[in-house]
C-alpha atoms as a PDB file:
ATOM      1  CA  UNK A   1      66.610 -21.226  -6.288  1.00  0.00           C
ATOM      2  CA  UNK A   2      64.795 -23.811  -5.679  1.00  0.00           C
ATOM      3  CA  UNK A   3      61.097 -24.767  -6.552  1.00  0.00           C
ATOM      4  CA  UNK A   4      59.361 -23.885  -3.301  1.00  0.00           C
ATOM      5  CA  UNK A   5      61.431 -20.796  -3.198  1.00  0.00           C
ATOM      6  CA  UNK A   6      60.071 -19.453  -7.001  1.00  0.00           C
ATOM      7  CA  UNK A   7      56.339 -20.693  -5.510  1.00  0.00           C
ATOM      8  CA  UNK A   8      56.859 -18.721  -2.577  1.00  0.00           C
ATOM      9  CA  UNK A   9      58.131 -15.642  -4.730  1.00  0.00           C
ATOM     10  CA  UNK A  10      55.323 -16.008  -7.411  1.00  0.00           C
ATOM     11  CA  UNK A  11      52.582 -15.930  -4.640  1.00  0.00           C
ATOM     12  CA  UNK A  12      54.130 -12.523  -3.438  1.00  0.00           C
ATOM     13  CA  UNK A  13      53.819 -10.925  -6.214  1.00  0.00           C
ATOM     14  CA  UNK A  14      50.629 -11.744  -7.040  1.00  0.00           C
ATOM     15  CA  UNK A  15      49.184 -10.542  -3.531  1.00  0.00           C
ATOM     16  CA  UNK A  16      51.135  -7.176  -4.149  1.00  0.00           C
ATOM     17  CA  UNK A  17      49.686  -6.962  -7.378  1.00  0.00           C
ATOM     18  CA  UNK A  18      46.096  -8.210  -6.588  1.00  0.00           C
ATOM     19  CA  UNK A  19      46.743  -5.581  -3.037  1.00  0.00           C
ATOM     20  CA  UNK A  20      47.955  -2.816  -5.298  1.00  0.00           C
ATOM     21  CA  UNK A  21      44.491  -3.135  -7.752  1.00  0.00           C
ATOM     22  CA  UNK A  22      42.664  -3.588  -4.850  1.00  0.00           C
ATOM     23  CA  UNK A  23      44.057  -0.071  -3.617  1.00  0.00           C
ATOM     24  CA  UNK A  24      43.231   1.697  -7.055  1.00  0.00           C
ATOM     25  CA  UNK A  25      39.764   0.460  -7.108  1.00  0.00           C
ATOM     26  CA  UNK A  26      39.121   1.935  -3.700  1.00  0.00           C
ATOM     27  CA  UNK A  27      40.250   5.217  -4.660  1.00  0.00           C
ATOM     28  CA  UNK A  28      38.910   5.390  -7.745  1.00  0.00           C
ATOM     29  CA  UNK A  29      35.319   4.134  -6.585  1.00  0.00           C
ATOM     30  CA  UNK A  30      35.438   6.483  -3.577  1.00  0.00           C
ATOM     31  CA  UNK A  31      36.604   9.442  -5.972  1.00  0.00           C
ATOM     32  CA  UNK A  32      33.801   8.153  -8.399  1.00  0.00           C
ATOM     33  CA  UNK A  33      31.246   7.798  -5.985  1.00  0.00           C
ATOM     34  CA  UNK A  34      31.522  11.435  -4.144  1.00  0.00           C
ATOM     35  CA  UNK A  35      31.683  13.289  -7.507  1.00  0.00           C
ATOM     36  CA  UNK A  36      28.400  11.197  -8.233  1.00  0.00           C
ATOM     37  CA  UNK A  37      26.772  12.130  -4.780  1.00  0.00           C
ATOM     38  CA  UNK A  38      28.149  15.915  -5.653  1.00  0.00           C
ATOM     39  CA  UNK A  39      25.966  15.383  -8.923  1.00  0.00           C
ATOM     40  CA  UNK A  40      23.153  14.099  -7.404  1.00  0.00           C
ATOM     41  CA  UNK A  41      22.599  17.032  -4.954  1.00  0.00           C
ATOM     42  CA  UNK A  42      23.275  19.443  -7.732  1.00  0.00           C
ATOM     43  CA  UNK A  43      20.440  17.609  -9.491  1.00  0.00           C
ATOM     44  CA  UNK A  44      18.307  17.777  -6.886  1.00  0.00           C
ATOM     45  CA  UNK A  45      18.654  21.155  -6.134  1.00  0.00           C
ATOM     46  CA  UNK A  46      17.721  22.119  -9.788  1.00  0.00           C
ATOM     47  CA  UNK A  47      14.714  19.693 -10.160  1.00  0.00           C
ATOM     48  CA  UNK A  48      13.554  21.363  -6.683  1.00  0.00           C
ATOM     49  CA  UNK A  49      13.695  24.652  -8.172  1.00  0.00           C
ATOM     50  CA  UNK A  50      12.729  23.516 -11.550  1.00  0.00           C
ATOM     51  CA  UNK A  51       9.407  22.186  -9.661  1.00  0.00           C
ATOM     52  CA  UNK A  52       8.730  24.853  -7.802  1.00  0.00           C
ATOM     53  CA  UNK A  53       9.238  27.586 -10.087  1.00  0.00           C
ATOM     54  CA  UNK A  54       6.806  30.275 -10.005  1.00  0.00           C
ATOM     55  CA  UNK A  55       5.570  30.678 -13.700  1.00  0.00           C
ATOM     56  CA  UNK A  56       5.330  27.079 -14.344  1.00  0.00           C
ATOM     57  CA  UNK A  57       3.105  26.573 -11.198  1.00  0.00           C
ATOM     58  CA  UNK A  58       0.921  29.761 -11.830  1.00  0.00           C
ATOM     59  CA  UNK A  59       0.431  28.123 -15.824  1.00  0.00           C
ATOM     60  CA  UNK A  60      -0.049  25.021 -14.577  1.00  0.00           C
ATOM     61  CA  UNK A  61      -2.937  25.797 -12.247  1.00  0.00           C
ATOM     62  CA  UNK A  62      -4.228  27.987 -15.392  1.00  0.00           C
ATOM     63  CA  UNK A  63      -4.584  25.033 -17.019  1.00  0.00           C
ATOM     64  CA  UNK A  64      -5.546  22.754 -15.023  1.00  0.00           C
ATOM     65  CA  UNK A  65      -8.814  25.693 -14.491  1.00  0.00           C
ATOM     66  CA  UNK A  66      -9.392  26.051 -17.999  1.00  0.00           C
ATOM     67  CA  UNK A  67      -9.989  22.291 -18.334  1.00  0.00           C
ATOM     68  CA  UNK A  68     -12.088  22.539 -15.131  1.00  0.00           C
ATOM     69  CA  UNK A  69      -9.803  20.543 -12.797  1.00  0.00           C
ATOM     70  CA  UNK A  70     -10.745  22.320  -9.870  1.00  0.00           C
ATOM     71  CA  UNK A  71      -8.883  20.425  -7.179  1.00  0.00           C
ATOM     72  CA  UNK A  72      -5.077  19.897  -9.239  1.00  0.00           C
ATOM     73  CA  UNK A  73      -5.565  23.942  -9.931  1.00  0.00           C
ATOM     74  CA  UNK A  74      -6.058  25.033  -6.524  1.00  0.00           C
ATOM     75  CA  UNK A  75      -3.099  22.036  -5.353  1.00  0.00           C
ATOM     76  CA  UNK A  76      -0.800  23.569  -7.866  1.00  0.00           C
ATOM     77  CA  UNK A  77      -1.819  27.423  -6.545  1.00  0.00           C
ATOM     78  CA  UNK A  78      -1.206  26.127  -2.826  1.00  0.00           C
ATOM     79  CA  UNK A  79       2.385  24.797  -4.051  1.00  0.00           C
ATOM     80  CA  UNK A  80       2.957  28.293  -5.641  1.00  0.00           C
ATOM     81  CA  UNK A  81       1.981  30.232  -2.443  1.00  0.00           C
ATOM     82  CA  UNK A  82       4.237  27.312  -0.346  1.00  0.00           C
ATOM     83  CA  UNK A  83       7.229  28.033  -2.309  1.00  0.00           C
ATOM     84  CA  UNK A  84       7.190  31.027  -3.912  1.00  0.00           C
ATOM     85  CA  UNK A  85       5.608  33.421  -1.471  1.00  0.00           C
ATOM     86  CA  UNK A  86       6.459  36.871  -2.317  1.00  0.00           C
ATOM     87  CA  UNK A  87       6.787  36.493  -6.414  1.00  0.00           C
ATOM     88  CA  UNK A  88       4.399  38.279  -8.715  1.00  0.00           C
ATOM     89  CA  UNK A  89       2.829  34.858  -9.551  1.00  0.00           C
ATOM     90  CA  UNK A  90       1.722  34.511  -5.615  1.00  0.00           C
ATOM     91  CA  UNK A  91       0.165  37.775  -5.909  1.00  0.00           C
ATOM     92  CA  UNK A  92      -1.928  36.417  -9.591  1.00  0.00           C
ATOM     93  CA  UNK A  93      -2.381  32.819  -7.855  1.00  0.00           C
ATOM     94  CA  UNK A  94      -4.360  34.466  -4.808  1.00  0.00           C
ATOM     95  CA  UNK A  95      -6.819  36.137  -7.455  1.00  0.00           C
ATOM     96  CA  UNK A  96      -7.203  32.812  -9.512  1.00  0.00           C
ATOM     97  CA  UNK A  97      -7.578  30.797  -6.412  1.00  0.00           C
ATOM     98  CA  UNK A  98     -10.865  33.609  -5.970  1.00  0.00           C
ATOM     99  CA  UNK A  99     -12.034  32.820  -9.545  1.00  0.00           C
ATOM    100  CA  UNK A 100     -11.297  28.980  -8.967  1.00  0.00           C
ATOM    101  CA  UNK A 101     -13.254  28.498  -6.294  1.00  0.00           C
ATOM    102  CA  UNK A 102     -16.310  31.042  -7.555  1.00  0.00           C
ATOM    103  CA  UNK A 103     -16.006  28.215 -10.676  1.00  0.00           C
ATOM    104  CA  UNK A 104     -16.065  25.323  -9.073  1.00  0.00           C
ATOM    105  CA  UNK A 105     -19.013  26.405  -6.267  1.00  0.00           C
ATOM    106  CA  UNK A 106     -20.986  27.778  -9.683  1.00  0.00           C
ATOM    107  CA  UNK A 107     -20.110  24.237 -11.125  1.00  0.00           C
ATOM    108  CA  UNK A 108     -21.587  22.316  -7.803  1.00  0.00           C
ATOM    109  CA  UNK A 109     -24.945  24.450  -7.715  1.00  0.00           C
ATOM    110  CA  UNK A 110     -25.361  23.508 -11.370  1.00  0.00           C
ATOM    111  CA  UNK A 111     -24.568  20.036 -11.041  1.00  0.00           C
ATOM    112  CA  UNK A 112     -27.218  19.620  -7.850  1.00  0.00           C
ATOM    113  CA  UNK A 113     -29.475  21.485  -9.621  1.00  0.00           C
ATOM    114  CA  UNK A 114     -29.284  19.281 -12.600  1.00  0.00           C
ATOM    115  CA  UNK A 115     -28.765  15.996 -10.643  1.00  0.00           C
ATOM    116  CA  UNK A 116     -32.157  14.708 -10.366  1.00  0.00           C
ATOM    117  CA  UNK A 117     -33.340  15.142 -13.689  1.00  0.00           C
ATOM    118  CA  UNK A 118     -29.744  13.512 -14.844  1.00  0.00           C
ATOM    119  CA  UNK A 119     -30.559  10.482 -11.820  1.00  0.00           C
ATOM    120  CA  UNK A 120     -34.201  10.083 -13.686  1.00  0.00           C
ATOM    121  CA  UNK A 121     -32.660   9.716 -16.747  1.00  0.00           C
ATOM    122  CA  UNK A 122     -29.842   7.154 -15.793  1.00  0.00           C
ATOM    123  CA  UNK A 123     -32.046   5.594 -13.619  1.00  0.00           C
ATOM    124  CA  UNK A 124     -34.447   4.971 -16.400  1.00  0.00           C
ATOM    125  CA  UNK A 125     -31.558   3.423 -18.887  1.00  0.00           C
ATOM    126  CA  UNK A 126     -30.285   1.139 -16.174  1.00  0.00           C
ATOM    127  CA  UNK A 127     -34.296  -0.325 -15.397  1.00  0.00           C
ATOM    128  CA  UNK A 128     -34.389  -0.725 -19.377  1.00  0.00           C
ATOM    129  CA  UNK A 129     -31.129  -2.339 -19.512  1.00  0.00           C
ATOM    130  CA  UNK A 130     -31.895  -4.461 -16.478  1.00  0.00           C
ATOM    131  CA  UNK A 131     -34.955  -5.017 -18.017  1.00  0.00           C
ATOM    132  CA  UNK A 132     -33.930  -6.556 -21.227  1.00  0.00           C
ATOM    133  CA  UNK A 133     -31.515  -8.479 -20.091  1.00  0.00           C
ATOM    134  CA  UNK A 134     -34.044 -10.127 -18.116  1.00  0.00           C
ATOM    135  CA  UNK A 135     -35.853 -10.630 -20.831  1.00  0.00           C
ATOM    136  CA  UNK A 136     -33.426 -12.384 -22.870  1.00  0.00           C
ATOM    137  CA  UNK A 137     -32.920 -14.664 -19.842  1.00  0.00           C
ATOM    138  CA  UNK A 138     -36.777 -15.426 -19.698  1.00  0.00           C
ATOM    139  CA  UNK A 139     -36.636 -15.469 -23.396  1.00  0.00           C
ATOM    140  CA  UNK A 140     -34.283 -18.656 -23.762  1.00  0.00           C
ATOM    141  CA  UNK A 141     -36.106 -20.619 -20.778  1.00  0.00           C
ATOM    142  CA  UNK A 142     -39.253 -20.430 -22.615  1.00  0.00           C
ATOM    143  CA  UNK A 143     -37.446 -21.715 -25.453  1.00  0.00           C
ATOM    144  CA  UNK A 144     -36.239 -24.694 -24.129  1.00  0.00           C
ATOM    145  CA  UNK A 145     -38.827 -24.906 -21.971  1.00  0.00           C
ATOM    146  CA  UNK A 146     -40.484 -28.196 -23.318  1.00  0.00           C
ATOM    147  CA  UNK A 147     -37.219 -30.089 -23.371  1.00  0.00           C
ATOM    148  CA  UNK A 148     -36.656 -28.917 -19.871  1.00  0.00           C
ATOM    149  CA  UNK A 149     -40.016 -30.482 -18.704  1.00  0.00           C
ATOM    150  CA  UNK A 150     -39.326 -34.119 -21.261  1.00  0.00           C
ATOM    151  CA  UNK A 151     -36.185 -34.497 -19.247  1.00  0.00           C
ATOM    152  CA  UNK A 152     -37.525 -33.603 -15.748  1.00  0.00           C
ATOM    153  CA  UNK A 153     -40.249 -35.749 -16.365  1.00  0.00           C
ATOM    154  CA  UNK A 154     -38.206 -38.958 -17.319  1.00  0.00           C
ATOM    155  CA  UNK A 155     -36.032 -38.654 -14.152  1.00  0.00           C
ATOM    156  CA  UNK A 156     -39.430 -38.350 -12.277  1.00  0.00           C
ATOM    157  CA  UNK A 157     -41.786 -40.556 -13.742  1.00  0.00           C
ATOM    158  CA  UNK A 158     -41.635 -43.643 -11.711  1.00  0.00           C
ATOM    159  CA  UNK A 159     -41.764 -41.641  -8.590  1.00  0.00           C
ATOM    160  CA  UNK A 160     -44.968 -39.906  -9.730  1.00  0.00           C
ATOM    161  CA  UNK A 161     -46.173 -43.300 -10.712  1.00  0.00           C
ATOM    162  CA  UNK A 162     -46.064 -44.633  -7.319  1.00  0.00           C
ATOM    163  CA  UNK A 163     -47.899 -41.665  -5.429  1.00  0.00           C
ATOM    164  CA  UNK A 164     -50.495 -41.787  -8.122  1.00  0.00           C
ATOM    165  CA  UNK A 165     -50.888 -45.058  -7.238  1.00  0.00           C
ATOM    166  CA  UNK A 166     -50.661 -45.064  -3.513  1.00  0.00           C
ATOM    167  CA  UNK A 167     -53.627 -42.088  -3.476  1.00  0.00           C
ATOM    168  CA  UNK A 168     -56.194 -44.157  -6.158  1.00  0.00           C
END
């Protein structure tokens, strides 16, 4: 056999062996891939019902009211009656979602009845605070208000010289 002829058989082999790895990956990578897909959608499927499960929603909104978060209580309520429309938590939700809102209109009528004595107040600091920090500012110009005037007054001099001159 000569040398060209071993080349030629060397080179055949290795494309039927790089062609016969190249066949394994692909079915191993396409078997891989759809049991991963198979996963995934199993995965979603539970986190779906995982998110929307009626007791978590219902004691999530609870929650969420007890620490006065109006709006995240009545979004998790509205999720509850979305998903989960005929459970026993729908049927609790819709009597929170009374008491939420009775809360958080009780909550507004206090807050605008204590709003302008609370605007007085923190009106009041901020003038104080804007204030003193004016202050300060006026404070330090007064300090250095002499050098201020000895250095304005040698760049002007000579100029002030020669009107005083011009006018006596």
């Amino acid at each position: 056999m000569t040398k060209t002829e071993k080349m030629k058989l060397y080179a055949g082999r290795i494309g039927l062996f790089l062609a016969g790895g190249l066949l394994v990956f692909a079915v191993m990578s396409f078997t891989v891939v759809n049991s991963a897909n198979k996963q995934n959608e199993q995965l979603t499927e539970t986190l779906d019902t995982s998110r929307y499960e009626a007791g978590r929603l219902l004691a999530d909104a609870e929650a969420q009211f007890e620490n006065r978060n109006y709006v995240k209580a009545k979004e998790s309520l509205t999720a509850l009656f979305a998903n989960q429309p005929g459970s026993e938590e729908a049927a609790e939700g819709k009597a929170l979602m009374l008491t939420i809102e009775n809360a958080e209109k009780a909550s507004n009528e206090s807050w605008e009845a204590a709003m302008p004595a609370i605007k007085q107040e923190w009106g009041e600091a901020l003038a104080a605070e804007i204030l003193a920090k004016a202050d300060a500012e006026r404070a330090k110009l007064e300090e250095n208000m002499d050098a201020t005037i000895n250095k304005e007054w040698d760049k002007a001099k000579e100029k002030v010289r020669e009107n005083w001159e011009m006018e006596g």
